[in-house]
Protein backbone atom coordinates (compact mmCIF):
# COMPACT_ATOMS: atom_id res chain seq x y z
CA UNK A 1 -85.63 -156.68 6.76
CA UNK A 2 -87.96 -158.57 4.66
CA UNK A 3 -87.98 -157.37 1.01
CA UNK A 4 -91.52 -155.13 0.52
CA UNK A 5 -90.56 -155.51 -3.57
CA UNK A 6 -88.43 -156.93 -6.35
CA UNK A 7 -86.02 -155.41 -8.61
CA UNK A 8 -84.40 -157.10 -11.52
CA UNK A 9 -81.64 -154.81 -13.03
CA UNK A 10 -79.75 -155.33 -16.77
CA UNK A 11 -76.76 -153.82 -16.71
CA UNK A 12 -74.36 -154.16 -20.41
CA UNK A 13 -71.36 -152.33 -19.64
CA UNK A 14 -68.35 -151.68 -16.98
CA UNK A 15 -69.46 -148.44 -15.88
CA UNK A 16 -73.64 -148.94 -15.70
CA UNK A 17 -72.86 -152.12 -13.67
CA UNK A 18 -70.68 -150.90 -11.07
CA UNK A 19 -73.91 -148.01 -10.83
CA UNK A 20 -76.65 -150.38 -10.76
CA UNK A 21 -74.68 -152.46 -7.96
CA UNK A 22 -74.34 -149.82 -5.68
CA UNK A 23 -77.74 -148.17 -6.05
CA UNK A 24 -79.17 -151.66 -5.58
CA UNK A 25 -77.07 -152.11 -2.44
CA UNK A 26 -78.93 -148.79 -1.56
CA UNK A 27 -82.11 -150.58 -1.07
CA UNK A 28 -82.12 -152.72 1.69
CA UNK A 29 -85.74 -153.21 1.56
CA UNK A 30 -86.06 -154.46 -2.28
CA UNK A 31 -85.14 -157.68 -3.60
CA UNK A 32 -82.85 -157.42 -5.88
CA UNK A 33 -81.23 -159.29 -8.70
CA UNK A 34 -78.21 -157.77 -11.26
CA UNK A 35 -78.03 -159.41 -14.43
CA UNK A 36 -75.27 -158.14 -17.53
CA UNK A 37 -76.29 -158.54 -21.18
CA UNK A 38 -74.30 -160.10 -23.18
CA UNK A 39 -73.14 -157.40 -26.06
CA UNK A 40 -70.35 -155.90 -27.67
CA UNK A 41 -69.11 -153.85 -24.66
CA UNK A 42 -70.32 -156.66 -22.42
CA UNK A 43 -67.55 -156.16 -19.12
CA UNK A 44 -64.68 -158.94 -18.84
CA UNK A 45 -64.71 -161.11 -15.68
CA UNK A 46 -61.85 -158.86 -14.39
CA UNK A 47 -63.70 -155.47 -15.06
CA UNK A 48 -67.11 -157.08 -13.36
CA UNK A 49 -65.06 -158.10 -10.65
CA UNK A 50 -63.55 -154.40 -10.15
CA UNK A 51 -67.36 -152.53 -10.48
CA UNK A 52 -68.74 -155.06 -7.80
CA UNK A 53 -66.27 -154.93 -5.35
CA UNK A 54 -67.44 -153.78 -2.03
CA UNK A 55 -71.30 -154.74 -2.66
CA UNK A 56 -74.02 -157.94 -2.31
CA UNK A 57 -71.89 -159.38 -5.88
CA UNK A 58 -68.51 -158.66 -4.75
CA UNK A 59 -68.05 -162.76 -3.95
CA UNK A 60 -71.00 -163.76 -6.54
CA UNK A 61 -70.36 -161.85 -9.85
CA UNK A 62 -73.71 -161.01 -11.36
CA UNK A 63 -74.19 -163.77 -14.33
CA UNK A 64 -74.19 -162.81 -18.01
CA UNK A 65 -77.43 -163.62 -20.07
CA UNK A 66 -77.91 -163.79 -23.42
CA UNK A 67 -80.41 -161.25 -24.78
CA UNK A 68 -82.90 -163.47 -26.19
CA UNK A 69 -82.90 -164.62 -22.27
CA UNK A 70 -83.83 -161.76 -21.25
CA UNK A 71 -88.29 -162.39 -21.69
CA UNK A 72 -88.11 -165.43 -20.24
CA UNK A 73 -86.06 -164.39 -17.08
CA UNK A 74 -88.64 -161.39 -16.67
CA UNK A 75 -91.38 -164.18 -16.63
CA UNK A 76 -89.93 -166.14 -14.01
CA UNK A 77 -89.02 -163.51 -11.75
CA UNK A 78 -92.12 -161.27 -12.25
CA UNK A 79 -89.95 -158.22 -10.76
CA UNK A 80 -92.38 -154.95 -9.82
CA UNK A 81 -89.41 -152.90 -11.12
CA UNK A 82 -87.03 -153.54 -14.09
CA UNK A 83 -83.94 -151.07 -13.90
CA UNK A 84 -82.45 -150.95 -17.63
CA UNK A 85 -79.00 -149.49 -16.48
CA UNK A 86 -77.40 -149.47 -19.94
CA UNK A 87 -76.73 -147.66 -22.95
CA UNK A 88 -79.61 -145.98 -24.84
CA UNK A 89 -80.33 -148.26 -27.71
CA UNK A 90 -80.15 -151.08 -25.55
CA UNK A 91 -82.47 -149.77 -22.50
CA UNK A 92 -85.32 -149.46 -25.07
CA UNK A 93 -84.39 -153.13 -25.92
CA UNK A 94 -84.99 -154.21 -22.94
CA UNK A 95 -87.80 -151.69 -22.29
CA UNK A 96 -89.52 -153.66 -25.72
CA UNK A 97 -88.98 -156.56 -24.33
CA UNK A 98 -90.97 -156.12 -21.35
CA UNK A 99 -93.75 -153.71 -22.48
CA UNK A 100 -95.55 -156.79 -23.81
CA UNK A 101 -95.75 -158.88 -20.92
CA UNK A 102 -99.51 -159.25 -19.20
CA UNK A 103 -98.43 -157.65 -16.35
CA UNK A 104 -95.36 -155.25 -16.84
CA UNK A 105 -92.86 -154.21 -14.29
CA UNK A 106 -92.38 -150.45 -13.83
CA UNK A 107 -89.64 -149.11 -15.95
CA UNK A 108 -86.17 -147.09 -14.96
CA UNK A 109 -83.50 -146.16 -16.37
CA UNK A 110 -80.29 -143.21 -15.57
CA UNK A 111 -76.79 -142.39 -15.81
CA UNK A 112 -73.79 -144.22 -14.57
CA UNK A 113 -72.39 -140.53 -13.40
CA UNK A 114 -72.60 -137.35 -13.90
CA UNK A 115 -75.54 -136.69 -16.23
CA UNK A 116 -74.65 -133.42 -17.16
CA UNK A 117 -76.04 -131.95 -20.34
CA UNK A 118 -79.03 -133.40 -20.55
CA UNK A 119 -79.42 -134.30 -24.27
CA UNK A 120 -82.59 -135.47 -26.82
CA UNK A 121 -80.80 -138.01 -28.09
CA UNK A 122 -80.88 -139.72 -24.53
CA UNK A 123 -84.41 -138.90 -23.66
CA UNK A 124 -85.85 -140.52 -27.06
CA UNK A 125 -83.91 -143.68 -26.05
CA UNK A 126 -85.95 -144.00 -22.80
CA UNK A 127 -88.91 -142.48 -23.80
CA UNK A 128 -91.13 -145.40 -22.83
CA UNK A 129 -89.47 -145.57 -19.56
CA UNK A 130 -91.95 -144.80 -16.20
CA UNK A 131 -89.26 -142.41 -14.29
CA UNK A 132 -85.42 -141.63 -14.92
CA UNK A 133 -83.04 -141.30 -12.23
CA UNK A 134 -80.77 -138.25 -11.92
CA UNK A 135 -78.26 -137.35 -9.38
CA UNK A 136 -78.80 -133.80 -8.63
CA UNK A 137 -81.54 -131.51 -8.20
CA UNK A 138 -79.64 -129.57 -11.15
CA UNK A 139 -79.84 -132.39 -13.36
CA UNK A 140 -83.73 -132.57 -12.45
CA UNK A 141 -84.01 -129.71 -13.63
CA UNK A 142 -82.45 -129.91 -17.13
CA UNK A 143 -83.74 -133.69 -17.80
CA UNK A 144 -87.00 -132.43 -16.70
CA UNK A 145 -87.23 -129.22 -19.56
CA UNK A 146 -85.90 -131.81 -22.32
CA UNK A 147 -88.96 -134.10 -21.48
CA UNK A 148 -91.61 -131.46 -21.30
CA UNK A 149 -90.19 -130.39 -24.39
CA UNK A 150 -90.75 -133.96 -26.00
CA UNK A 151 -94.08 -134.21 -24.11
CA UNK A 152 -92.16 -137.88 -22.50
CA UNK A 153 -94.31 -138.45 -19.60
CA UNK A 154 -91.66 -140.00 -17.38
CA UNK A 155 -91.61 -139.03 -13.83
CA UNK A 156 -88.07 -137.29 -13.14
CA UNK A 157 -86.68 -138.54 -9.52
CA UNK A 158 -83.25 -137.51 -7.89
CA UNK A 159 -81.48 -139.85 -5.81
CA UNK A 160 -77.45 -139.54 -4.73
CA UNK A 161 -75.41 -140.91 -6.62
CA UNK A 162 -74.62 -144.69 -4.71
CA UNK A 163 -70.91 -144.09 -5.03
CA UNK A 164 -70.79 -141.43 -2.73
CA UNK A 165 -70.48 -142.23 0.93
CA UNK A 166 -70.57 -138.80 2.80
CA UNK A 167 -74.18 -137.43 4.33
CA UNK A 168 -73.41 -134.30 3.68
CA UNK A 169 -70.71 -132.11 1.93
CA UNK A 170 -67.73 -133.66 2.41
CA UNK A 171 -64.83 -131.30 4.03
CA UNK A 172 -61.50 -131.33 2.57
CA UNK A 173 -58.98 -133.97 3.96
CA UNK A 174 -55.50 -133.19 2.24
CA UNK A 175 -54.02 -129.89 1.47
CA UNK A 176 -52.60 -129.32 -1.91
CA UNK A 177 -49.05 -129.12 -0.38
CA UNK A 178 -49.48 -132.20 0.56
CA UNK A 179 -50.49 -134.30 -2.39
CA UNK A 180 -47.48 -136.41 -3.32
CA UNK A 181 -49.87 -138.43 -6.17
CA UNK A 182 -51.69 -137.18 -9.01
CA UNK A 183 -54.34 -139.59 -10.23
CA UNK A 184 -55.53 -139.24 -13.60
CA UNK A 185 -58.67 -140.32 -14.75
CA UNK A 186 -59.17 -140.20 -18.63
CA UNK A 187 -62.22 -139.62 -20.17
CA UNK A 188 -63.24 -141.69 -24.14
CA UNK A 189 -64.18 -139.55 -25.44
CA UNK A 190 -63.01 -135.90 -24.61
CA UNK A 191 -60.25 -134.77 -25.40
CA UNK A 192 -60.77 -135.39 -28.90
CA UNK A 193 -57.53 -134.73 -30.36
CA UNK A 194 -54.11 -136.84 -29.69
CA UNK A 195 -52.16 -133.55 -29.40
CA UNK A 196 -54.43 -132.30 -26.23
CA UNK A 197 -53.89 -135.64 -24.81
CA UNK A 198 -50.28 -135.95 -25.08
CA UNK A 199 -50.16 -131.90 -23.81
CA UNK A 200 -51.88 -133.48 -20.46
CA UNK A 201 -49.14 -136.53 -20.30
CA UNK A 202 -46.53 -133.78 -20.44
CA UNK A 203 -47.95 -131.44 -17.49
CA UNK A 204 -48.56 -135.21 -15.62
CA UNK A 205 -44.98 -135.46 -15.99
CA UNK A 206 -43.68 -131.73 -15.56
CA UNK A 207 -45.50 -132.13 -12.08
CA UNK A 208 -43.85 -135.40 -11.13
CA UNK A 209 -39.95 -134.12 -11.83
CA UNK A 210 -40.52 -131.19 -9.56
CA UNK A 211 -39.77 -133.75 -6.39
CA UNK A 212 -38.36 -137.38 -6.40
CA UNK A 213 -41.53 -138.30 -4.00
CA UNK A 214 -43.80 -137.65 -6.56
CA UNK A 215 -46.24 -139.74 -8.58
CA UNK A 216 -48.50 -139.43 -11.23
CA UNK A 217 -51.35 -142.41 -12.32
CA UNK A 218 -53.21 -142.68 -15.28
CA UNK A 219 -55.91 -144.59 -14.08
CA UNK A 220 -57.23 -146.81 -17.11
CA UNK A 221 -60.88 -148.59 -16.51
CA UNK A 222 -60.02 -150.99 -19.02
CA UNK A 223 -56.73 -153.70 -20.51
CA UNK A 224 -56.06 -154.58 -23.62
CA UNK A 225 -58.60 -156.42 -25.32
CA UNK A 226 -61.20 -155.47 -23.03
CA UNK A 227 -64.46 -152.53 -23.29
CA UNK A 228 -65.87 -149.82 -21.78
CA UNK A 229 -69.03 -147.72 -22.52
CA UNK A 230 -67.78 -145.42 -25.11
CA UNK A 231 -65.18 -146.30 -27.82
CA UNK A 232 -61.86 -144.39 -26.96
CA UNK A 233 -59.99 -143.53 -30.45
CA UNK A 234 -56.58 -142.29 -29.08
CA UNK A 235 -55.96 -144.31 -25.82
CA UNK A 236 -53.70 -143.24 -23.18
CA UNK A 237 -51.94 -146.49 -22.54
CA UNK A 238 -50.55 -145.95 -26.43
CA UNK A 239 -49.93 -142.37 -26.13
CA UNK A 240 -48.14 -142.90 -22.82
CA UNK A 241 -45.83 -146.11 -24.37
CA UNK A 242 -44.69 -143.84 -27.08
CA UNK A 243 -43.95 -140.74 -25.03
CA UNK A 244 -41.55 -143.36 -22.40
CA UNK A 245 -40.15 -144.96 -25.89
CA UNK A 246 -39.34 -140.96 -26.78
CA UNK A 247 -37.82 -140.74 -23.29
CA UNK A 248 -40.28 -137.43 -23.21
CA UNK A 249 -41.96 -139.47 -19.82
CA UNK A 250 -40.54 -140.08 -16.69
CA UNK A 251 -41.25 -143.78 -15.34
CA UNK A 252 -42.98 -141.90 -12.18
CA UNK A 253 -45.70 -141.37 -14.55
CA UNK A 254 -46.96 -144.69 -14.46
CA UNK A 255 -51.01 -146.64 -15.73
CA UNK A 256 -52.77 -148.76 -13.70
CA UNK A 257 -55.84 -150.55 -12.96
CA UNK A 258 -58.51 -151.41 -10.26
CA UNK A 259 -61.41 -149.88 -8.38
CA UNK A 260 -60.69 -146.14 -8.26
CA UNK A 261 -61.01 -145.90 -4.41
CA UNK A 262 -58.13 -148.05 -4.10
CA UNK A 263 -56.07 -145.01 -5.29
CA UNK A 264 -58.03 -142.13 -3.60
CA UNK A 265 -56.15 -142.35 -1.02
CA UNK A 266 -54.38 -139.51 1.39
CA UNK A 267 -51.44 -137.70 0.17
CA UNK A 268 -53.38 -137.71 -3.64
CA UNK A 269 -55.27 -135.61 -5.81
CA UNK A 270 -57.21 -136.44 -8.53
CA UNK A 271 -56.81 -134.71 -12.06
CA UNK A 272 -59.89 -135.47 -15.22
CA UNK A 273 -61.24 -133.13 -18.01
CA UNK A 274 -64.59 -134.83 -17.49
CA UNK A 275 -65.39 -137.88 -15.28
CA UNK A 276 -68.03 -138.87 -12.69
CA UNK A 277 -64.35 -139.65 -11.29
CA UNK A 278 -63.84 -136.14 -9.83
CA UNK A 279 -66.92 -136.85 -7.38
CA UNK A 280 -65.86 -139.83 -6.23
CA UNK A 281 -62.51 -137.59 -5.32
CA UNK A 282 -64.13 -134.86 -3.83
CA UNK A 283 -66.11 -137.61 -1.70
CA UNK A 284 -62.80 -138.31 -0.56
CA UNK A 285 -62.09 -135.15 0.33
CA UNK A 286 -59.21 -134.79 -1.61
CA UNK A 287 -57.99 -131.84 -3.73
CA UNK A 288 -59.77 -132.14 -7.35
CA UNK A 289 -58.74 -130.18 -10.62
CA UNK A 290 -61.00 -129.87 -14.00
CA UNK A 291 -58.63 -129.80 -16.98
CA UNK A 292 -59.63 -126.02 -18.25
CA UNK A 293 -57.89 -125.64 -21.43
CA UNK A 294 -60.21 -127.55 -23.96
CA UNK A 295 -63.02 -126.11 -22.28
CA UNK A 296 -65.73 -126.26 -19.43
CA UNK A 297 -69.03 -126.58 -21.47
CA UNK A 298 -71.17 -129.25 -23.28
CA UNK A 299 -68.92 -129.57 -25.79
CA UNK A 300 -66.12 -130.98 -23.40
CA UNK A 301 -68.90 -133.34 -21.04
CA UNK A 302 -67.86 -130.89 -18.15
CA UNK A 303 -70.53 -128.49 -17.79
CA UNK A 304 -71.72 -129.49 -14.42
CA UNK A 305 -68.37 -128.27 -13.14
CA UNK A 306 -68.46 -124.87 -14.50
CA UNK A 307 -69.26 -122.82 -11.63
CA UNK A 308 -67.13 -125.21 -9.20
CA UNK A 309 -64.02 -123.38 -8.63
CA UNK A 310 -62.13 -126.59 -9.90
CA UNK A 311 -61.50 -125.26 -13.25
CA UNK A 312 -57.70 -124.85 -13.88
CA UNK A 313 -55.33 -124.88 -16.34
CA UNK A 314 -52.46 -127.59 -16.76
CA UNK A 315 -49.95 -124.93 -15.73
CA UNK A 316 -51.56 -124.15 -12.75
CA UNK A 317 -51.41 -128.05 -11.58
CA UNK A 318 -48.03 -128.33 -12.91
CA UNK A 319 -47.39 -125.22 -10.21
CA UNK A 320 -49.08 -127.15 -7.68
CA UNK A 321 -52.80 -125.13 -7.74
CA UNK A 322 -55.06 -128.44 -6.93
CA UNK A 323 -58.25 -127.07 -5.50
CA UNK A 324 -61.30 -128.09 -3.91
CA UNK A 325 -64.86 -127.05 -3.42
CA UNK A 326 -66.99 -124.59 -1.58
CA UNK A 327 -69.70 -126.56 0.77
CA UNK A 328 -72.18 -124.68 -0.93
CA UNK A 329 -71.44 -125.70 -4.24
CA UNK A 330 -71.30 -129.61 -3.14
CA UNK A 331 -74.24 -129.30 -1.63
CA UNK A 332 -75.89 -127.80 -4.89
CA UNK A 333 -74.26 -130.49 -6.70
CA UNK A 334 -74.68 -134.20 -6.21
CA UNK A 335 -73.70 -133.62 -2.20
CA UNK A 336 -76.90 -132.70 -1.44
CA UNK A 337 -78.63 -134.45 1.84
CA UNK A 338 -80.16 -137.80 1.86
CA UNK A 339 -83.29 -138.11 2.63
CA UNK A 340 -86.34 -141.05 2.03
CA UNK A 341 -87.89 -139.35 -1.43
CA UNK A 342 -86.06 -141.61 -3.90
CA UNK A 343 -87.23 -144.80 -1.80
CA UNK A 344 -90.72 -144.19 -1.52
CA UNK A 345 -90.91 -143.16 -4.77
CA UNK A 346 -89.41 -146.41 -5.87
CA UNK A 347 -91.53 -148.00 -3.85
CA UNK A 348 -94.67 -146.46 -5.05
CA UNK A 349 -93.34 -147.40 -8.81
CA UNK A 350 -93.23 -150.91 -7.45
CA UNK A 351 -96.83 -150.82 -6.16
CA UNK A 352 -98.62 -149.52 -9.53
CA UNK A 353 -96.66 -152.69 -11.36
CA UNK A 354 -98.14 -154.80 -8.33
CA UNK A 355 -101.46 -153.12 -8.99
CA UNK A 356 -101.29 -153.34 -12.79
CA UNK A 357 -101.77 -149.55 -12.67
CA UNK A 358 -98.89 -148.09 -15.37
CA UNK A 359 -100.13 -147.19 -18.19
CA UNK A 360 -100.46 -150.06 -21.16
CA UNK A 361 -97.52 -149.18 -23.61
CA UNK A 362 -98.35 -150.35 -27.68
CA UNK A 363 -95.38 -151.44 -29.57
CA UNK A 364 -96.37 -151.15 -33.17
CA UNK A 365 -92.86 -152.01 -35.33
CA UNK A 366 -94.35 -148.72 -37.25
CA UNK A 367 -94.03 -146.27 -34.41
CA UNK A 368 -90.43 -147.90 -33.21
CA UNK A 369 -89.04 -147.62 -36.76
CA UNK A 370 -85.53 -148.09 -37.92
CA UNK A 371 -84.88 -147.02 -33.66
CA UNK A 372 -86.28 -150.51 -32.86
CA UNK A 373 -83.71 -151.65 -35.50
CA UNK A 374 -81.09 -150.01 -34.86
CA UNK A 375 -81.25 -151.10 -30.90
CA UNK A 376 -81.91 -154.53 -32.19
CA UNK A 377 -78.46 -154.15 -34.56
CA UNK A 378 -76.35 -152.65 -31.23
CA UNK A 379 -77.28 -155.39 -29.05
CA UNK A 380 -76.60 -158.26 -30.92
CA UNK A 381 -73.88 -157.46 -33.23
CA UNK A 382 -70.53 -159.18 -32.72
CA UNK A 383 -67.64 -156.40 -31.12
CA UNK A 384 -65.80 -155.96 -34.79
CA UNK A 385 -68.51 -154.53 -36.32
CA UNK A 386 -69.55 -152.36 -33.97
CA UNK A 387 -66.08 -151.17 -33.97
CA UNK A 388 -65.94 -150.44 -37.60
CA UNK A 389 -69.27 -148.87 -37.74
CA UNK A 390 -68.53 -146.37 -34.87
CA UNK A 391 -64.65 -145.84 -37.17
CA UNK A 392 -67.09 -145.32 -40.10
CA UNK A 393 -69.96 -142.91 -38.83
CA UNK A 394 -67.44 -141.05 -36.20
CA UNK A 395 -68.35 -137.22 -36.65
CA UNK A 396 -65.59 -134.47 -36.63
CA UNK A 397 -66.78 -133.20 -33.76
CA UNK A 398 -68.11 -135.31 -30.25
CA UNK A 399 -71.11 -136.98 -30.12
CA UNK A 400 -72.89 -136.65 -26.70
CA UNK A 401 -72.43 -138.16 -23.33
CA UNK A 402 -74.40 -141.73 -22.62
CA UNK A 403 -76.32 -141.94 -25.83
């Protein structure tokens, strides 16, 4: 098929470019490019190598550009659409750094996953942006208030989220009597407190010792040394050392690493208190659980799940209740039909640029502010000192989701 227009997407971390791989695999009539920034949570080679697999990078990784790169390579590849799939402060970099050009590209941005609660704080990052992608008509909905609220003009469009395979609702593949693996799939940043994590290595392990057969992962995203989106302060892998050291851990409750569909596999079930994770598992059609005893709201990053029947408490999967869906409430939630909407309205967004019809966006250092600044400070400062100033500035209680 011969390419009707361009797309040039930035990724900066893990998680935003395994998205922006797969929903630019999803466009088999755009020409696209993936480029990573080069930041403090830029992905190692290992990590790039992991979100790519199975798409157009999996044997050529998308390269790594330096920031200050980033003007020139939108002047040599003129793309009608610039997808900014990174964190907020550094989408409206990238969004500054094209708003001045002659002749800008339209301007996207979303969420790696589920997008669930839609928050100011993200909006006023991508405020400048010409549409932002969402995953479910429910998340439409809620982006879609917090913009009219903010008078942000950006067009709202719903596409599926590219890491689910299934047309439709997926139907339920293995029974909970039959799951022989739990897979665990942490969150950063929720639970907050060592003790809840710790509670949820114990039920991991109360499961496992009920039959020899049994398994229980903790999938990790990341080794030592390398990043992820969000800064994790208690991690698992040092929790789960010192419960084995304790003896408090069976050695069937083992971490590993890799693209999560290489462990969504029959006989498992996948366990999370909050993670895009759970869809992937459902897509699977696999038996799903939503940790329950923190919470299911906005506080815990879960509320999309709330009225999914997957809510349970870690004695209930220690007793073996691992439950999935109704097909009603997949298809109200991110399982909803494809259809050609997203496309054309891509491809529209692509014509305007071609047409030089978005709007002409000013970029008076007044009106950006210390927010300018403070994107500028995020995208360029070395890994340590982001590190200490997240230590520094951490609040008692969680900040939101995808800032």
């Amino acid at each position: 098929m011969t390419p009707s227009y361009s797309v040039l997407a930035v990724a900066d971390s893990e998680s935003y470019v395994k998205w922006a791989a797969r929903l630019l695999d999803g466009l088999p009539d755009a020409d696209a490019r993936l480029v990573i920034v080069d930041s403090p949570i830029r992905p190692t080679a290992d990590q790039i190598r992991a979100a790519v697999a199975g798409t157009r990078w999996a044997d050529d990784l998308p390269p790594i550009r330096e920031r200050r790169s980033l003007r020139s390579l939108l002047e040599a590849t003129r793309p009608d659409i610039l997808l900014a799939a990174a964190t907020g402060p550094v989408v409206e970099q990238v969004y500054a750094t094209a708003a001045g050009m002659e002749r800008r590209p339209a301007l996207v941005s979303g969420l790696p996953g589920v997008g669930l609660p839609a928050t100011l704080r993200g909006a006023l990052h991508r405020r400048f942006g010409d549409a932002f992608i969402t995953h479910s008509h429910h998340e439409a909905q809620a982006y879609a208030q917090v913009y009219t609220r903010r008078r942000i003009p950006a067009q709202i469009l719903v596409s599926r989220l590219p890491l689910l395979s299934s047309a439709g609702p997926p139907q339920q593949s293995t029974a909970a009597d039959q799951v022989t693996r739990l897979v665990f799939a942490p969150q950063a940043k929720v639970p907050v407190e060592p003790e809840d994590r710790v509670a949820i290595l114990l039920a991991l392990d109360a499961w496992v010792r009920q039959d020899p057969e049994r398994t229980a992962v903790v999938k990790l995203r990341s080794r030592e040394g390398e990043h992820e989106t969000h800064h994790e302060r208690h991690r698992y892998r040092d929790l789960l050392a010192g419960l084995r050291a304790e003896g408090r851990v069976s050695e069937r409750v083992v971490e590993d690493f890799g693209p999560l569909s290489d462990f969504l596999t029959p006989g498992s079930a996948l366990v999370t208190v909050s993670s895009t994770a759970a869809l992937e598992s459902l897509d699977h059609g696999l038996p799903t659980l939503i940790i329950s005893d923190f919470g299911v709201d906005e506080r815990m990053l879960n509320v999309a799940f709330a009225e999914s029947g997957l809510d349970r408490p870690l004695a209930q999967m220690v007793a073996g209740d691992l439950p999935f869906p109704t097909a009603r409430w997949l298809a109200d939630n991110y399982f909803h039909p494809l259809d050609d909407r997203f496309a054309d309205d891509l491809r529209l967004l692509a014509a305007r640029a071609r047409e030089d019809q978005l709007p002409r966006i000013a970029w008076p250092s007044a009106r950006l502010g210390l927010r300018r600044l403070r994107a500028e400070a995020r995208a360029a400062a070395p890994a340590w000192v982001v590190t200490a100033y997240r230590r520094i500035t951490a609040p008692s209680h969680l900040a939101r989701r995808h800032p």
